[in-house]
Protein backbone atom coordinates (compact mmCIF):
# COMPACT_ATOMS: atom_id res chain seq x y z
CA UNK A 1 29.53 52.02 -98.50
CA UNK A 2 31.34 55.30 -100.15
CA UNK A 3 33.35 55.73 -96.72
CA UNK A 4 35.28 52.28 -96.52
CA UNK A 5 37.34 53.87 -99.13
CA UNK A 6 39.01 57.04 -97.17
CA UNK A 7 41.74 56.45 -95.99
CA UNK A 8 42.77 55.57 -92.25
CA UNK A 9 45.87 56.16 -90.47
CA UNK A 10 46.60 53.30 -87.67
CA UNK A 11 48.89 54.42 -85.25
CA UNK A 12 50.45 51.89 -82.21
CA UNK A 13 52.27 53.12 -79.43
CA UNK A 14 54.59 49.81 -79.74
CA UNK A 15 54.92 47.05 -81.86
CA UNK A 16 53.80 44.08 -79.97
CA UNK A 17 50.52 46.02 -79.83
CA UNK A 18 50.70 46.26 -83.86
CA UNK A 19 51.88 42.05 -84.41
CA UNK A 20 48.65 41.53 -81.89
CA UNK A 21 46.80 43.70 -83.56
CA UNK A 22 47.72 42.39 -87.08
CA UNK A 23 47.46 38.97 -85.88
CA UNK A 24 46.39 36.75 -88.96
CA UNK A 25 45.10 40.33 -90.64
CA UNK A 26 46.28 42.11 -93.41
CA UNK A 27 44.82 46.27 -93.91
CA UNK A 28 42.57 47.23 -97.22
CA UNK A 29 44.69 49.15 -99.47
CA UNK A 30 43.43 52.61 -98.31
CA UNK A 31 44.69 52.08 -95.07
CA UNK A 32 48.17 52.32 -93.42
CA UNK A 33 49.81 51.84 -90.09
CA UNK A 34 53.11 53.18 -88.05
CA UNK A 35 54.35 52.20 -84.64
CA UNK A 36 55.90 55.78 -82.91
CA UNK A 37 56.57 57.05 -79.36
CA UNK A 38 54.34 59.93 -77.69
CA UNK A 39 57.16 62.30 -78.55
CA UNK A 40 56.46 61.32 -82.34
CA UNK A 41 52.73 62.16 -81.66
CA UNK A 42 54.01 65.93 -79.97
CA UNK A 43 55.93 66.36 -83.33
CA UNK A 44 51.97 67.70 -84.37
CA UNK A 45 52.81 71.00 -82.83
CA UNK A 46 55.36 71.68 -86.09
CA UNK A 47 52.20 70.86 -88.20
CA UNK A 48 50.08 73.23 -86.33
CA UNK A 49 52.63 76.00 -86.74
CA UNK A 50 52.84 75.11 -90.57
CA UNK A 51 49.08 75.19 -90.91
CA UNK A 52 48.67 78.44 -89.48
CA UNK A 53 51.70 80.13 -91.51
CA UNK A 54 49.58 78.84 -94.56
CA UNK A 55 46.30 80.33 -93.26
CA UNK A 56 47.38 83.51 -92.57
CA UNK A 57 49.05 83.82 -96.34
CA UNK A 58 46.18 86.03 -97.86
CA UNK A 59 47.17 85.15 -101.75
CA UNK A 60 46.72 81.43 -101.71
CA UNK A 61 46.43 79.83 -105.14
CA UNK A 62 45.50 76.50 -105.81
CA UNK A 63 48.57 74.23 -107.15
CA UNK A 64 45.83 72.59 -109.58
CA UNK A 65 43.84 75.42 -111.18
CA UNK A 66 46.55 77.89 -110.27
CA UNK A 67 43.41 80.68 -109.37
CA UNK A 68 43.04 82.16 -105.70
CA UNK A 69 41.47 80.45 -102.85
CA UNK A 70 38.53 82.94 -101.52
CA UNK A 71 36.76 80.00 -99.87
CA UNK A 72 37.43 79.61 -96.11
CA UNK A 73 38.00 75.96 -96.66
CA UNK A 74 40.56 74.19 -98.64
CA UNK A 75 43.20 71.21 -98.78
CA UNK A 76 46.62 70.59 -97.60
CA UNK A 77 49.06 67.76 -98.16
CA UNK A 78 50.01 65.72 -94.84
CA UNK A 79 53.66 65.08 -95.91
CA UNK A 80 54.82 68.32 -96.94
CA UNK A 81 52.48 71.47 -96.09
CA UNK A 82 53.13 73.10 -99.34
CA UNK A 83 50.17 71.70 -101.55
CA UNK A 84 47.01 73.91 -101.37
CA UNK A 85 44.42 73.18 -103.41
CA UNK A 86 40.70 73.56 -103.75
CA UNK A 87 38.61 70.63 -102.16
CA UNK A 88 37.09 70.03 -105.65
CA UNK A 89 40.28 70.18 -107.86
CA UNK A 90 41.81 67.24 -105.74
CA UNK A 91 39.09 65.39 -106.47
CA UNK A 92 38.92 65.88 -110.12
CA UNK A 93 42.21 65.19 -110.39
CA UNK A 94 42.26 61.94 -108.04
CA UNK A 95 39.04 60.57 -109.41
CA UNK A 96 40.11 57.97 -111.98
CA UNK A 97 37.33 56.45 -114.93
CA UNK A 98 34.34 54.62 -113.23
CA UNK A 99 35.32 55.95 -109.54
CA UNK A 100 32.80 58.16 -107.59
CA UNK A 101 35.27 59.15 -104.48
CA UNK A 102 38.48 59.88 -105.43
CA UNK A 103 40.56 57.23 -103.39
CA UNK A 104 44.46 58.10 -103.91
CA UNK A 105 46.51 60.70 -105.51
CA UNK A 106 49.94 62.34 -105.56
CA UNK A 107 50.84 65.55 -103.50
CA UNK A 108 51.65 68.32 -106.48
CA UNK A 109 54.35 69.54 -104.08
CA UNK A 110 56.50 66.58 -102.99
CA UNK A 111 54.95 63.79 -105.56
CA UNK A 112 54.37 61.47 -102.29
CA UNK A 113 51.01 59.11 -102.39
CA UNK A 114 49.09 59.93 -99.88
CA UNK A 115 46.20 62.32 -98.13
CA UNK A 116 45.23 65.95 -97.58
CA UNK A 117 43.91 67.13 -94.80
CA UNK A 118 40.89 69.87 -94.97
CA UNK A 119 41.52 73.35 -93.46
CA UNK A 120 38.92 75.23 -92.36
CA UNK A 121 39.50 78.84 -92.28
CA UNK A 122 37.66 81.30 -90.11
C-alpha cells in the first residue's frame, strides 16, 4: 500500500468538527490537519496568481540540479512558491536508504517540512 504514505491535508471548517472528528484518534505521521474559515480557503486565489507568475517564467531551473525545466510538468513548494524542481530530483533527494516513495523533505527555498504540489504546464 505505496499510497498510505502521501501525505493528506485535513482541513475543518471549525473545531468542534475537528475534537469530533479526532475523537479517541490520533493522524499517521504523513498527515496533518488545520481548522480555518471559508475566507482562509479564498486565500487560494494568491496561490493561483503565484502559480501562474511561475509558469509563465520561460527560464525555470530546478533548485536541485540547477539545469532548465523543458518538461511541461514540474514541482512547487506549498509554503513558499519559490521552489521549482524536477518531479524526479525531489524524489531523489527525499528518498532516504530502504524507502521506495519518498515520504518527507525540506522546501530548498524556505527550509519548511512539508509537500510540493505538481504543475502541469500546457
Amino acid at each position: 500500500m505505496p499510497f498510505c504514505l502521501l501525505p493528506l491535508k485535513i482541513r475543518f471548517i471549525s473545531s468542534q468538527m475537528q475534537s469530533l472528528f479526532f475523537e479517541g484518534y490520533r493522524l499517521p505521521f504523513q498527515m496533518t490537519s488545520s481548522v480555518g474559515t471559508i475566507e482562509d480557503l479564498i486565500k487560494g486565489i494568491w496561490e493561483d496568481e503565484a502559480l501562474k507568475s511561475i509558469s509563465n517564467d520561460t527560464n525555470k531551473k530546478c533548485d536541485i540540479c540547477e539545469s532548465g525545466i523543458q518538461q511541461t510538468q514540474y514541482l512547487v513548494c506549498t509554503h513558499c512558491y519559490h521552489m521549482i524542481c524536477h518531479t524526479l530530483c525531489l524524489a531523489k533527494a527525499w528518498t532516504k536508504e530502504l524507502e521506495l516513495v519518498p515520504i518527507q523533505g525540506h522546501c530548498t527555498g524556505c527550509k519548511k517540512l512539508g509537500c510540493s504540489i505538481i504543475h502541469e504546464g500546457q
